[in-house]
C-alpha atoms as a PDB file:
ATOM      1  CA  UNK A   1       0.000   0.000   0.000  1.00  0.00           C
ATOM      2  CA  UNK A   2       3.098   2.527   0.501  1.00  0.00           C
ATOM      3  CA  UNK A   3       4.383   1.967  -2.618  1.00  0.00           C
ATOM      4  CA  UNK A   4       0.853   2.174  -4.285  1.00  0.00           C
ATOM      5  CA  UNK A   5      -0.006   5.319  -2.729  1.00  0.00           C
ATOM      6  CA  UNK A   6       3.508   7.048  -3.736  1.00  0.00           C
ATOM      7  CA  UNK A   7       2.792   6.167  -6.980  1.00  0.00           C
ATOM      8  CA  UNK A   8      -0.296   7.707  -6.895  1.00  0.00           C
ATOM      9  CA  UNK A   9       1.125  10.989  -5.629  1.00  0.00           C
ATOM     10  CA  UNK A  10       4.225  11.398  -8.390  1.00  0.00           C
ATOM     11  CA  UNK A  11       1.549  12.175 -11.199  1.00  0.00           C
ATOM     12  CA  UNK A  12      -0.364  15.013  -9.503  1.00  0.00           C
ATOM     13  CA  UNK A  13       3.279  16.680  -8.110  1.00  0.00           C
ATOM     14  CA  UNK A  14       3.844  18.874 -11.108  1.00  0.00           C
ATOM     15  CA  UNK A  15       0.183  20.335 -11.234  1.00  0.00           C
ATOM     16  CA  UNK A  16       0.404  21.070  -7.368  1.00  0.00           C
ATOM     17  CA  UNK A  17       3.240  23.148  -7.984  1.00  0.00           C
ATOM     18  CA  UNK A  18       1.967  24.893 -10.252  1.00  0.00           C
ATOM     19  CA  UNK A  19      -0.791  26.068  -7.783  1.00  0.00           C
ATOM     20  CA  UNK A  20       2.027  26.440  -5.062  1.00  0.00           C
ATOM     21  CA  UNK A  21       0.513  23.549  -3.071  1.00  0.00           C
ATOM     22  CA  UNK A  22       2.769  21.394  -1.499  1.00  0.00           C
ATOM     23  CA  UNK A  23       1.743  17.531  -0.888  1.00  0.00           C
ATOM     24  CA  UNK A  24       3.289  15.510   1.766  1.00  0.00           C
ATOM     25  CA  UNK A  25       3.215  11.804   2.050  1.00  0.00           C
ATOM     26  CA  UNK A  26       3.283  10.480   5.876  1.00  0.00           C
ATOM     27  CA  UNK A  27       3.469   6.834   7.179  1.00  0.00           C
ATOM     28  CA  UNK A  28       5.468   5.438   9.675  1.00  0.00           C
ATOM     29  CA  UNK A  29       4.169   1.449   8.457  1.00  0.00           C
ATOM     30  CA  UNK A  30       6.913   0.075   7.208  1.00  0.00           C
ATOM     31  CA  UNK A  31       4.849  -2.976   5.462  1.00  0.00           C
ATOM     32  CA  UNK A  32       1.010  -1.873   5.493  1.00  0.00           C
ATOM     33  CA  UNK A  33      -0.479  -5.295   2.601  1.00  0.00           C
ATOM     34  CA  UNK A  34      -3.926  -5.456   2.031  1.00  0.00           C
ATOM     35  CA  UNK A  35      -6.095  -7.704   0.026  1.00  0.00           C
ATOM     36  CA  UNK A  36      -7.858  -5.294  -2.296  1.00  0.00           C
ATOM     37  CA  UNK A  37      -7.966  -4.454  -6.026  1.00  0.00           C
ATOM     38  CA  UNK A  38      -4.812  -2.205  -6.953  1.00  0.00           C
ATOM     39  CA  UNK A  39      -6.749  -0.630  -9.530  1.00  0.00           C
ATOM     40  CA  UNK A  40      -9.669   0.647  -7.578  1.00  0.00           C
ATOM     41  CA  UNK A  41      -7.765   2.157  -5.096  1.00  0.00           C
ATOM     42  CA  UNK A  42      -5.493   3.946  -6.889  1.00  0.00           C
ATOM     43  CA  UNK A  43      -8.347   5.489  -8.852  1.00  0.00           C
ATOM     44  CA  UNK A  44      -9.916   6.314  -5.258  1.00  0.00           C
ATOM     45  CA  UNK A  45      -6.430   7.923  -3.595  1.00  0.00           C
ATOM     46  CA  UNK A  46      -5.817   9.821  -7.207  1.00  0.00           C
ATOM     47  CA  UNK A  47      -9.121  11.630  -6.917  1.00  0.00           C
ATOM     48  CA  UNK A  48      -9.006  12.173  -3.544  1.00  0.00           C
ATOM     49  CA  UNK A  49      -5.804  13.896  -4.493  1.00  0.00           C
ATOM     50  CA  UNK A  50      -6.818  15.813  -7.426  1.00  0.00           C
ATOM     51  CA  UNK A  51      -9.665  17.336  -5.162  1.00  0.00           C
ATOM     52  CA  UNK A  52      -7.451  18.493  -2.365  1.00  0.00           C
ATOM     53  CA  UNK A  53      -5.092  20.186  -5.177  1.00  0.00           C
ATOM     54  CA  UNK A  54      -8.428  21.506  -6.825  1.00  0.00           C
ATOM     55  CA  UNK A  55      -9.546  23.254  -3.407  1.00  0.00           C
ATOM     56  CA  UNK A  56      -6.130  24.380  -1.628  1.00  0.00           C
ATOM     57  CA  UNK A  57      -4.990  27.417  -1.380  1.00  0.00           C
ATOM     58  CA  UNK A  58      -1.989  28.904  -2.656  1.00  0.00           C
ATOM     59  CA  UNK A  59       0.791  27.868  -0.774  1.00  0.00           C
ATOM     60  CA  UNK A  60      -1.528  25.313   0.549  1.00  0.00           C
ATOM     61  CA  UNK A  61      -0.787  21.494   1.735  1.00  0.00           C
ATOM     62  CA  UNK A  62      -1.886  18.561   0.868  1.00  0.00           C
ATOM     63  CA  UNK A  63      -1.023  15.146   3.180  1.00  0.00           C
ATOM     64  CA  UNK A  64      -1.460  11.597   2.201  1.00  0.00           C
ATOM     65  CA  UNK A  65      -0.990   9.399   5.169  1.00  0.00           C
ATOM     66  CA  UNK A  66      -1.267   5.806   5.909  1.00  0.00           C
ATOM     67  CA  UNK A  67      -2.087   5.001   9.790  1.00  0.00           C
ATOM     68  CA  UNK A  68      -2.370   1.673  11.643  1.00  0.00           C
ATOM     69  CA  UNK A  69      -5.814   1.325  12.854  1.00  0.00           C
ATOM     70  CA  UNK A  70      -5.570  -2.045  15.134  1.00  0.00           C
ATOM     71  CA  UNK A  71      -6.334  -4.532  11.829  1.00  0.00           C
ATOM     72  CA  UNK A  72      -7.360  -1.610   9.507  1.00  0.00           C
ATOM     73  CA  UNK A  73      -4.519   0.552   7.512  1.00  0.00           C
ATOM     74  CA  UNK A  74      -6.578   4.536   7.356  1.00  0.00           C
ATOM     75  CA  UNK A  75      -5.722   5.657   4.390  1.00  0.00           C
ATOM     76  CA  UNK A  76      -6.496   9.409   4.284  1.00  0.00           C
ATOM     77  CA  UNK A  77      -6.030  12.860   2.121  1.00  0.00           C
ATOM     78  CA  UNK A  78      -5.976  15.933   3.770  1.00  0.00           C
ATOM     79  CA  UNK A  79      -6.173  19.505   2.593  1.00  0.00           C
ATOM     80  CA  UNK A  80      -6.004  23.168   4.557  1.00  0.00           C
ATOM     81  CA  UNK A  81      -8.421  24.424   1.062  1.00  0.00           C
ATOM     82  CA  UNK A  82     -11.624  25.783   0.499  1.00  0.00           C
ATOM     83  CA  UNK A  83     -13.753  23.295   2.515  1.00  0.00           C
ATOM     84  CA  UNK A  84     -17.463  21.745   2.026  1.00  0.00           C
ATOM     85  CA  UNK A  85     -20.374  23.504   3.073  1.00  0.00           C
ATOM     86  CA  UNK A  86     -22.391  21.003   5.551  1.00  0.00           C
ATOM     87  CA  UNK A  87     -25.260  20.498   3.368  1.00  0.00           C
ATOM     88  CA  UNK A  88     -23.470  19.487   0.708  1.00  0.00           C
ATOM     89  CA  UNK A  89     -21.266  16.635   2.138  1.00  0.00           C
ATOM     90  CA  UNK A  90     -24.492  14.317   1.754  1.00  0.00           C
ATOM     91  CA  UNK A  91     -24.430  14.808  -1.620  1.00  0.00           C
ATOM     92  CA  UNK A  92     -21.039  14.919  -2.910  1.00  0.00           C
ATOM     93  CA  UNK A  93     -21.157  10.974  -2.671  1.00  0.00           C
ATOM     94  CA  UNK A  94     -24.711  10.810  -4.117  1.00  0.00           C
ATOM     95  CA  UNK A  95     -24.269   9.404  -8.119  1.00  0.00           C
ATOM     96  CA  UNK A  96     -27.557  10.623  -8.637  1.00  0.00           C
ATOM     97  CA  UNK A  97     -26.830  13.642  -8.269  1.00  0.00           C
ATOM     98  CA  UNK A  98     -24.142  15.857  -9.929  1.00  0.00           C
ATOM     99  CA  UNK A  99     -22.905  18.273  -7.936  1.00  0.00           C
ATOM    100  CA  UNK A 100     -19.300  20.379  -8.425  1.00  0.00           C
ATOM    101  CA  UNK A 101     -17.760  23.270  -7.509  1.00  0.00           C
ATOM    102  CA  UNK A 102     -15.301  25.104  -8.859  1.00  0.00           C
ATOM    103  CA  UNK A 103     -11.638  24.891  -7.479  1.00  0.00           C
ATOM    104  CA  UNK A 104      -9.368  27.469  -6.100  1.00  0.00           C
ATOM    105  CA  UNK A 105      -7.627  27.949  -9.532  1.00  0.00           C
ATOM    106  CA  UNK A 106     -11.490  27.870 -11.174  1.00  0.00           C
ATOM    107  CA  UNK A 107     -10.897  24.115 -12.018  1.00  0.00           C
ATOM    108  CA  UNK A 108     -14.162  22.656 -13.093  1.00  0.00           C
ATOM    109  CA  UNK A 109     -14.409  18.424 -11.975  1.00  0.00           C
ATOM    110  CA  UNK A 110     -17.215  16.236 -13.507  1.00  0.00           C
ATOM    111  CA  UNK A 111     -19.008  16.309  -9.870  1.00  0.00           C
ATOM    112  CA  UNK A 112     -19.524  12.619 -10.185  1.00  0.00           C
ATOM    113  CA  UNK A 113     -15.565  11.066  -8.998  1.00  0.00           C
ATOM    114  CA  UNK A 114     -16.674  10.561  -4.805  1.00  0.00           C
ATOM    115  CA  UNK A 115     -19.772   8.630  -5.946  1.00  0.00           C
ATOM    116  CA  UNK A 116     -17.490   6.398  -7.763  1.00  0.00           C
ATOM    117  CA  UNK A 117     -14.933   6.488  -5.006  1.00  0.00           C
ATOM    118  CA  UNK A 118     -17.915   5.801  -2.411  1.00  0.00           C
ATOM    119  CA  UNK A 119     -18.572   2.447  -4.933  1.00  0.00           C
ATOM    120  CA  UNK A 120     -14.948   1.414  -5.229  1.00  0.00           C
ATOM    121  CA  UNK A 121     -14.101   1.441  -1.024  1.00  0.00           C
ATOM    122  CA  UNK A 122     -17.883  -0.012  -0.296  1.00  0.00           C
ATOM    123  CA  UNK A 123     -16.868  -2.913  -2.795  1.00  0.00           C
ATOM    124  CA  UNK A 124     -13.822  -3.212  -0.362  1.00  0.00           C
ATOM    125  CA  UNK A 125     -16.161  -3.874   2.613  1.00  0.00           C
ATOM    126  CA  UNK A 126     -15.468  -0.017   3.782  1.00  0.00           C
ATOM    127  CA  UNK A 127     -16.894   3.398   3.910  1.00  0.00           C
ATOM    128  CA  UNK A 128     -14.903   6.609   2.822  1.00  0.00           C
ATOM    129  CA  UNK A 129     -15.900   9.321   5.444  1.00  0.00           C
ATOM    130  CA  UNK A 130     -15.312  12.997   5.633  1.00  0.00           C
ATOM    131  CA  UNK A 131     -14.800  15.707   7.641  1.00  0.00           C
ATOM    132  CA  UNK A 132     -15.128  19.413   6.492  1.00  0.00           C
ATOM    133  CA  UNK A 133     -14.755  22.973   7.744  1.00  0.00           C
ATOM    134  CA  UNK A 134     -15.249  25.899   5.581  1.00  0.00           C
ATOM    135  CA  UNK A 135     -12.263  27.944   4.698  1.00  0.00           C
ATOM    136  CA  UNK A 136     -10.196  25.672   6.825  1.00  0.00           C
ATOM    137  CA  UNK A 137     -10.003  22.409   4.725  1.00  0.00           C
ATOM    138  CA  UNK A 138     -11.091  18.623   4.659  1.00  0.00           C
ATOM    139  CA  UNK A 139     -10.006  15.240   5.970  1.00  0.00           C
ATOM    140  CA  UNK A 140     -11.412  11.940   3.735  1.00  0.00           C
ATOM    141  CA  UNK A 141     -10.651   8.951   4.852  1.00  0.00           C
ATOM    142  CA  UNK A 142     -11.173   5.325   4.541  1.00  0.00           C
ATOM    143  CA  UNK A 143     -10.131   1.540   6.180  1.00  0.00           C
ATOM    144  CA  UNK A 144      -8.911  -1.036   4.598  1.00  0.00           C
ATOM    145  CA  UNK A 145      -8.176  -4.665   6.669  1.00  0.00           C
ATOM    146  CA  UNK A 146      -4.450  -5.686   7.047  1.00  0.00           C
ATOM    147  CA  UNK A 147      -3.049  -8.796   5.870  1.00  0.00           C
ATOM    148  CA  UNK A 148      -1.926 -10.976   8.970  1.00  0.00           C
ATOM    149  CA  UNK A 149       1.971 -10.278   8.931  1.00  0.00           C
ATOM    150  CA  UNK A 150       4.123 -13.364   8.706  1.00  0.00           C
END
């Protein structure tokens, strides 16, 4: 999962930079293995990612950190940005619904990438979860179970 998320990050380094945002990866797992579809979560920690550039600041950060949960790795994205307006965090996950907002930079998104990522960590036995404060930033997180270690 370390080396997954870092190469998740190296793609989105250059664009941060050009908004002045800084991203920092934290873990202090050494081995964090999980049984879960490389693909999928990729796909979820890129968007996560590409939303906490889209809604930071200038000379903003972004961390990516991996935690040990008891069995569970948290894998979570963090930004200091724009935040989400209460009544809104309901919806952001609905796929009925299409609802976006323009980044810091006026970056428009497709409104419809947390459904997905809400689909892709459910279909991993998991919830992603957030936590928001306007004009202060947003946590997402989610759990995924450890592999027993040998």
């Amino acid at each position: 999962l370390k080396n997954l998320t870092t190469k998740s990050i190296e793609p989105y380094r250059t664009w941060a930079e050009t908004k002045n945002v800084s991203i920092e990866f934290q873990t202090e797992m050494t081995t964090a293995m999980v049984n879960a579809d490389e693909n999928m979560i990729q796909t979820v920690i890129r968007n996560l990612l590409s939303n906490a550039i889209k809604y930071s600041f200038k000379d903003g950060t972004v961390t990516v950190m991996l935690t040990e949960t008891g069995q569970h790795c948290r894998i979570s994205v963090k930004d200091n940005g724009m935040g989400i307006k209460q009544e809104q965090i309901d919806l952001i996950f609905n796929n009925e619904v299409t609802l976006t907002t323009k980044g810091t930079g006026n970056e428009m998104g497709s409104g419809i990438g947390l459904g997905l990522c809400r689909d892709f960590i459910n279909r991993h036995g998991s919830d992603i979860h957030v936590e928001s404060t306007l004009d202060k930033g947003t946590l997402f997180y989610f759990d995924l179970p450890l592999l027993e270690r040998p």
